[in-house]
N, C-alpha and C. Protein backbone atom coordinates (compact mmCIF):
# COMPACT_ATOMS: atom_id res chain seq x y z
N UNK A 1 -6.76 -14.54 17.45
CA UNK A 1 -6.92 -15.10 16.12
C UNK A 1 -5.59 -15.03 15.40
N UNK A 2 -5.29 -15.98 14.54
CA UNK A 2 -3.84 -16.03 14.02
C UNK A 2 -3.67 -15.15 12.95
N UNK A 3 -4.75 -15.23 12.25
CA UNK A 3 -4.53 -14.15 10.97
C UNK A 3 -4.30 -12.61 11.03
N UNK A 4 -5.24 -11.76 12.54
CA UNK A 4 -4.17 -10.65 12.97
C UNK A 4 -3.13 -11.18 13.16
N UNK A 5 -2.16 -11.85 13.60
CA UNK A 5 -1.30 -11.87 14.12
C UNK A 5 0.08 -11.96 12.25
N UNK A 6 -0.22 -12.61 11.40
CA UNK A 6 0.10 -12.79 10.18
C UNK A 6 -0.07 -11.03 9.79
N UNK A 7 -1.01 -10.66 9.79
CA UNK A 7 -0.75 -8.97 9.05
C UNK A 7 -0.54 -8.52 10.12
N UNK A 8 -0.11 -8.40 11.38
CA UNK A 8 0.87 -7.76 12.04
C UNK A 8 2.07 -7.91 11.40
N UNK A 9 2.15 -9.06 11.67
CA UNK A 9 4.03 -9.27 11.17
C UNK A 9 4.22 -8.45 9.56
N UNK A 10 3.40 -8.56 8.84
CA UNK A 10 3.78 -8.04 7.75
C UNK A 10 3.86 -6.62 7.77
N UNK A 11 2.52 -6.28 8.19
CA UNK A 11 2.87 -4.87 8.82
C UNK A 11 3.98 -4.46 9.22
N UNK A 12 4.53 -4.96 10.24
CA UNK A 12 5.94 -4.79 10.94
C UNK A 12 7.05 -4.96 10.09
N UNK A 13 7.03 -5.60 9.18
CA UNK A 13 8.13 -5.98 8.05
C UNK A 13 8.07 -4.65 6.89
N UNK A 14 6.65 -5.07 6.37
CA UNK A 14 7.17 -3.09 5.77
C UNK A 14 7.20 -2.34 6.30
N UNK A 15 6.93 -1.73 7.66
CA UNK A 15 7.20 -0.91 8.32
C UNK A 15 8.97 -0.66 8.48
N UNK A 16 9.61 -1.72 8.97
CA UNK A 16 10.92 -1.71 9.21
C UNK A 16 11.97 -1.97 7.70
N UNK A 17 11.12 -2.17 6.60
CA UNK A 17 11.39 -1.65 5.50
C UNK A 17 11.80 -0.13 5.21
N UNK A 18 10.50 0.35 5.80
CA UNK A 18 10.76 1.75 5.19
C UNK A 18 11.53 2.83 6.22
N UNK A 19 11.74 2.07 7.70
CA UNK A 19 12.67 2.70 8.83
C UNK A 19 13.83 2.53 8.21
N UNK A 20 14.32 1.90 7.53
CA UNK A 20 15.82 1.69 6.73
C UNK A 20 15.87 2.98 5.33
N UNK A 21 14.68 2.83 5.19
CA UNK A 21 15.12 3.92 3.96
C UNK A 21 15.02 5.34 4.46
N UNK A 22 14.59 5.94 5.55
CA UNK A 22 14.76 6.74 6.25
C UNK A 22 16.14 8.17 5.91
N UNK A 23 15.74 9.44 5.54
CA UNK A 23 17.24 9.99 5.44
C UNK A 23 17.62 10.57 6.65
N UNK A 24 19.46 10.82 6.64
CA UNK A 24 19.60 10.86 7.64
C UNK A 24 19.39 12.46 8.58
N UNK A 25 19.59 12.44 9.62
CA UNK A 25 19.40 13.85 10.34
C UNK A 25 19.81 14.97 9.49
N UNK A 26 19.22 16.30 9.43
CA UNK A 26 19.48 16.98 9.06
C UNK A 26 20.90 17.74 9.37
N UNK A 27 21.67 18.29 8.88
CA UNK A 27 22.97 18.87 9.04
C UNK A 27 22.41 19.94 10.07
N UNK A 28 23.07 20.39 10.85
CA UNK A 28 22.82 21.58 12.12
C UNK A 28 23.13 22.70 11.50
N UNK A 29 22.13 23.51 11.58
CA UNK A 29 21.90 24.78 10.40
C UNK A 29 21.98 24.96 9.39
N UNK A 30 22.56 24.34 8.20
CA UNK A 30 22.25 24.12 6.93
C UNK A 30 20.88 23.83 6.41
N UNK A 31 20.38 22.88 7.44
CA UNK A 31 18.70 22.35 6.48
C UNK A 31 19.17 21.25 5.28
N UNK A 32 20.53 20.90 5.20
CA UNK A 32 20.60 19.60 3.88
C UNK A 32 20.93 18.44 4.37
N UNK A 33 20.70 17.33 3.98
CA UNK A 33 20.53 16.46 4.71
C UNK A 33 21.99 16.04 4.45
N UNK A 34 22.38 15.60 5.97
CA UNK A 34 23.19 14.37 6.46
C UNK A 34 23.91 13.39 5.76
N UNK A 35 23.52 12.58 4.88
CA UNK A 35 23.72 11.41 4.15
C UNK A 35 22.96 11.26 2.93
N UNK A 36 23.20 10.81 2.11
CA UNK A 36 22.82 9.93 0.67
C UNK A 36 21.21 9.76 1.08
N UNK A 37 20.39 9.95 0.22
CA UNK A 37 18.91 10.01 -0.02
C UNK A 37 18.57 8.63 -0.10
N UNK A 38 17.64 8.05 0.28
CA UNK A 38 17.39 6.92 0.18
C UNK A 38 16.86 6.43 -1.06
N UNK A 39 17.03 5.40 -1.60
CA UNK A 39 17.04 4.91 -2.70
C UNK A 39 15.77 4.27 -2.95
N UNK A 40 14.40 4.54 -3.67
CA UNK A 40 13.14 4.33 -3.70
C UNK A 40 13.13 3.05 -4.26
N UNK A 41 13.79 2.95 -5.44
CA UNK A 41 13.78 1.44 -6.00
C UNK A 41 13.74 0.60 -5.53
N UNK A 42 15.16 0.62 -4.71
CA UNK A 42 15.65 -0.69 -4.19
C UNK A 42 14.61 -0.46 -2.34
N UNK A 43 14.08 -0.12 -2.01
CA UNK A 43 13.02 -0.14 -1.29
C UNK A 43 11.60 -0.75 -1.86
N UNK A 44 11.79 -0.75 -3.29
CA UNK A 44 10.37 -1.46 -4.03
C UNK A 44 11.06 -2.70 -4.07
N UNK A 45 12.43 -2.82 -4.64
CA UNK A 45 12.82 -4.01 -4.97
C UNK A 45 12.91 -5.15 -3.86
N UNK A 46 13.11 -4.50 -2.53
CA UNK A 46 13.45 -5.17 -1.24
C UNK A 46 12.01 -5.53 -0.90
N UNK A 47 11.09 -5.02 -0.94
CA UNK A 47 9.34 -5.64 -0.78
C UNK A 47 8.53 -6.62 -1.59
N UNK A 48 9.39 -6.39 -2.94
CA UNK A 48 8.68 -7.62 -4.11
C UNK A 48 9.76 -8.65 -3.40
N UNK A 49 10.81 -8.51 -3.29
CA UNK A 49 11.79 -9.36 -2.94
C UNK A 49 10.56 -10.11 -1.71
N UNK A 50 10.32 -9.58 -0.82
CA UNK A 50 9.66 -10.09 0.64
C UNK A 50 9.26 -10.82 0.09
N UNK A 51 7.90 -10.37 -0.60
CA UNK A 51 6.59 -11.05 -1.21
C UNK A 51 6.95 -11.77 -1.89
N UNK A 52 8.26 -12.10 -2.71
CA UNK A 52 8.26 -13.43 -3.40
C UNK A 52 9.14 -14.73 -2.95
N UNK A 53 10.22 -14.19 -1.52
CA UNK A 53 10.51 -14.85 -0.47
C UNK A 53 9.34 -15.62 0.62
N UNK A 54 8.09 -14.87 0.96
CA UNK A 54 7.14 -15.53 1.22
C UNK A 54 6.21 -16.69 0.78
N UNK A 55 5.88 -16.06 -0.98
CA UNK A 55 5.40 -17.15 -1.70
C UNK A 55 6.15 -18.79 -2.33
N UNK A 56 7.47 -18.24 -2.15
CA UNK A 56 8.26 -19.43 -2.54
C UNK A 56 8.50 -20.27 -1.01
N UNK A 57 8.53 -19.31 0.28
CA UNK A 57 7.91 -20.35 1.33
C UNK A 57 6.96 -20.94 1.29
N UNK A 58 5.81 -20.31 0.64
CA UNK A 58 4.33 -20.86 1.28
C UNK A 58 4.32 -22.40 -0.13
N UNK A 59 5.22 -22.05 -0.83
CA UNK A 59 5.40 -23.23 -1.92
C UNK A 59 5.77 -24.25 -1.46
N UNK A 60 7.07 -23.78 -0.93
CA UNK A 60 7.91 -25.23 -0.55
C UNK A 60 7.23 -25.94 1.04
N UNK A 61 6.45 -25.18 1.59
CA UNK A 61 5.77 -25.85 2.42
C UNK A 61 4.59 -26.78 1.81
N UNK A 62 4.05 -26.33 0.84
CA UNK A 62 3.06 -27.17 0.28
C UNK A 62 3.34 -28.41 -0.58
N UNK A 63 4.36 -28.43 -1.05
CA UNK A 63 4.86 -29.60 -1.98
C UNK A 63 5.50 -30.63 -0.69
N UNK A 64 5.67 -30.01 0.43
CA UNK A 64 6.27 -31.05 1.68
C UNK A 64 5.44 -31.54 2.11
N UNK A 65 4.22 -31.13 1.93
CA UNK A 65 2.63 -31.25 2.71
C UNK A 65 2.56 -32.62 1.79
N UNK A 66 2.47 -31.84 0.47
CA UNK A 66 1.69 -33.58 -0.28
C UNK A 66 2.55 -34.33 -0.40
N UNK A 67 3.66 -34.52 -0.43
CA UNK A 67 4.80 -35.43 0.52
C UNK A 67 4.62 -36.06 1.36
N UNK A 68 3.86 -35.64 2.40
CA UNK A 68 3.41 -35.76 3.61
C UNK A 68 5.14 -35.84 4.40
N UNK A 69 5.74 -34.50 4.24
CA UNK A 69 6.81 -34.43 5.11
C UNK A 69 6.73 -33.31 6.11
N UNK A 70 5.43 -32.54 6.09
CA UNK A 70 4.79 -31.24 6.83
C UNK A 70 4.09 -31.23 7.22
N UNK A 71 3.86 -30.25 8.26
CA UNK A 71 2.60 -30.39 9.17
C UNK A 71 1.79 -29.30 8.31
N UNK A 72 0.43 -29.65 9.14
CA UNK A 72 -0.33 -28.62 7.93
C UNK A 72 -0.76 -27.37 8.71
N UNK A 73 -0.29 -27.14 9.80
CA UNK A 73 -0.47 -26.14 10.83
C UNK A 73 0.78 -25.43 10.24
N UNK A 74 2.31 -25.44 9.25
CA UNK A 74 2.85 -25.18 8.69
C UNK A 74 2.59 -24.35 7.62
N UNK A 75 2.04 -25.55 6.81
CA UNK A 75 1.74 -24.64 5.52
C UNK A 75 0.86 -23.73 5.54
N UNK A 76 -0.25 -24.14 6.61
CA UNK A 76 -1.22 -22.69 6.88
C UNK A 76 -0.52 -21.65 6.86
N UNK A 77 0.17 -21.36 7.90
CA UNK A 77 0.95 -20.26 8.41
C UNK A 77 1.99 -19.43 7.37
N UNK A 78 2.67 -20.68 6.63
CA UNK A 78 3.19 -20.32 5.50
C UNK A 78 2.38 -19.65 4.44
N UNK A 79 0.91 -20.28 4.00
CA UNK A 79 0.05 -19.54 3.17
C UNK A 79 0.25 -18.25 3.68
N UNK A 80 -0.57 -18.42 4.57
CA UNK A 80 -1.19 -16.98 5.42
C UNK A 80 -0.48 -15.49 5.21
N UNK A 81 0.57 -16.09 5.30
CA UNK A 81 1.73 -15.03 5.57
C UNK A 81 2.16 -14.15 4.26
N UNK A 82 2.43 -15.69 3.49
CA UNK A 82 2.16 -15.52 1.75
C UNK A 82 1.05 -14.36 1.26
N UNK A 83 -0.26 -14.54 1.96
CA UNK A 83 -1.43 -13.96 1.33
C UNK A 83 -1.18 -12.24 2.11
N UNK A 84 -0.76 -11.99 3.34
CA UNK A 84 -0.78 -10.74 4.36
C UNK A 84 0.10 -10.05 3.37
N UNK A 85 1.65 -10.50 2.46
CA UNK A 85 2.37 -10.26 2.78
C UNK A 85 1.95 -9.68 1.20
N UNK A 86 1.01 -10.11 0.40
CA UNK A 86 0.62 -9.72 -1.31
C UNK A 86 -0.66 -8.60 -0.66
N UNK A 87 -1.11 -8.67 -0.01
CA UNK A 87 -2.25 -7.74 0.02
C UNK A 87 -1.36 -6.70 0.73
N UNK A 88 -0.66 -6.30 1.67
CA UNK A 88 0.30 -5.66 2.62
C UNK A 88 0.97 -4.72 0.75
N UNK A 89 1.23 -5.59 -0.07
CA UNK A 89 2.19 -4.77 -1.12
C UNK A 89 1.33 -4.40 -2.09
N UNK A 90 -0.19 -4.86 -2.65
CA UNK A 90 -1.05 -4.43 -3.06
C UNK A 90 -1.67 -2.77 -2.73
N UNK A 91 -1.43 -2.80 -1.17
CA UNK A 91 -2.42 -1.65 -0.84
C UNK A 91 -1.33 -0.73 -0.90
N UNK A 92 -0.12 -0.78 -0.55
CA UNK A 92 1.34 0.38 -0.74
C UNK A 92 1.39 0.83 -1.70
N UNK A 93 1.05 -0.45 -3.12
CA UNK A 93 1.06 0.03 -4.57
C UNK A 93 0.12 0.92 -5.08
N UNK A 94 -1.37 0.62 -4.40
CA UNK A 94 -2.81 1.04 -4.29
C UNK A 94 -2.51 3.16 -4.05
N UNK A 95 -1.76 2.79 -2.76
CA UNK A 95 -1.64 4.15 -1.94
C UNK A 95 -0.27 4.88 -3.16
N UNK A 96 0.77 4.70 -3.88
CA UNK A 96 1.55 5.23 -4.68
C UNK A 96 0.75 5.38 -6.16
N UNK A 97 0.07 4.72 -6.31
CA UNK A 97 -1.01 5.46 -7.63
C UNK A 97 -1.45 6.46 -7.08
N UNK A 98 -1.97 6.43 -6.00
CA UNK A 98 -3.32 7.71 -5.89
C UNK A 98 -2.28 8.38 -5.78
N UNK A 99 -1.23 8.55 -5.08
CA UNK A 99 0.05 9.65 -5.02
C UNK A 99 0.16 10.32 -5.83
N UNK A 100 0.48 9.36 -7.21
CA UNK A 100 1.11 9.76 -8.12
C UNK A 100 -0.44 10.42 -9.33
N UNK A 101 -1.27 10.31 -8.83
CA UNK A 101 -2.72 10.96 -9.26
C UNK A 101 -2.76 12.16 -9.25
N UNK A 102 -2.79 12.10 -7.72
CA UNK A 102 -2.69 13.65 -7.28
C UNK A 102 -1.48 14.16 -7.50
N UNK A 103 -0.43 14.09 -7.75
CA UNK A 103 0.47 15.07 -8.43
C UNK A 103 0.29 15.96 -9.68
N UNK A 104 -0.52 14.89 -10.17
CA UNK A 104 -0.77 14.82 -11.81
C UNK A 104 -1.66 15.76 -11.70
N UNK A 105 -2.56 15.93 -10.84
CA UNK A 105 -3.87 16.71 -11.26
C UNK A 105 -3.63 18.24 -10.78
N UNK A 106 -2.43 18.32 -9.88
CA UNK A 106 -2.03 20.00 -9.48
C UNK A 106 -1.52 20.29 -10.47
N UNK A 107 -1.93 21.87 -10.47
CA UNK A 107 -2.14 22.93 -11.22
C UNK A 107 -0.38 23.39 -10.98
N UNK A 108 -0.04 23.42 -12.44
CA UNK A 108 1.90 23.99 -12.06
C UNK A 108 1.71 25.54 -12.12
C-alpha cells in the first residue's frame, strides 16, 4: 500500500533529522561532551521547514493538475506526503507537551 510507504519516508526524514542533532561522543574520561550541544530550535525550525517544503509541493503539484500539466498519480503522492509529513510533526509536538507536563508536575 502506498500510504505506508509515504509515513515511512517521513518517518525516516525526522528520524535523520534528529541523527544530525545528535551530541558528539563523550570526551574519554571527563564525561563532557565532545562538541557544541545541539541546537533544539533550529531542529524545530528544520521540521516546520520540511512540513512547509512539502505543502508548498503538494501545492504546486495541484495548480499543475488543474492546468492539466500533471499527472494525478503526482499530486496524490505529493498530497500524501504533505498530509504524513503534518501528522509526523503533530504527534512530535503532541509527545513535547506531555514532556514538558511532566516536568511541570515533579516535585523540586
Amino acid at each position: 500500500m502506498t500510504t505506508s510507504s509515504f509515513a515511512a519516508g517521513a518517518y525516516s526524514a525526522v528520524q535523520g533529522l534528529g541523527a544530525k542533532g545528535l551530541p558528539a561522543k563523550a570526551a574519554s574520561g571527563a564525561g563532557a561532551l565532545g562538541g557544541a550541544l545541539p541546537d533544539f530550535s533550529a531542529m524545530v525550525k528544520q521540521a516546520v521547514d520540511g512540513v512547509g517544503a512539502a505543502g508548498s509541493k503538494a501545492d504546486q503539484q495541484v495548480s499543475a493538475a488543474v492546468a492539466g500539466q500533471a499527472d494525478l498519480v503526482n499530486v496524490v503522492t505529493a498530497v500524501a506526503e504533505s498530509e504524513a509529513a503534518i501528522e509526523t510533526l503533530v504527534a512530535v509536538r503532541d509527545r513535547v507537551i506531555a514532556a514538558y507536563e511532566e516536568i511541570m508536575r515533579m516535585q523540586v
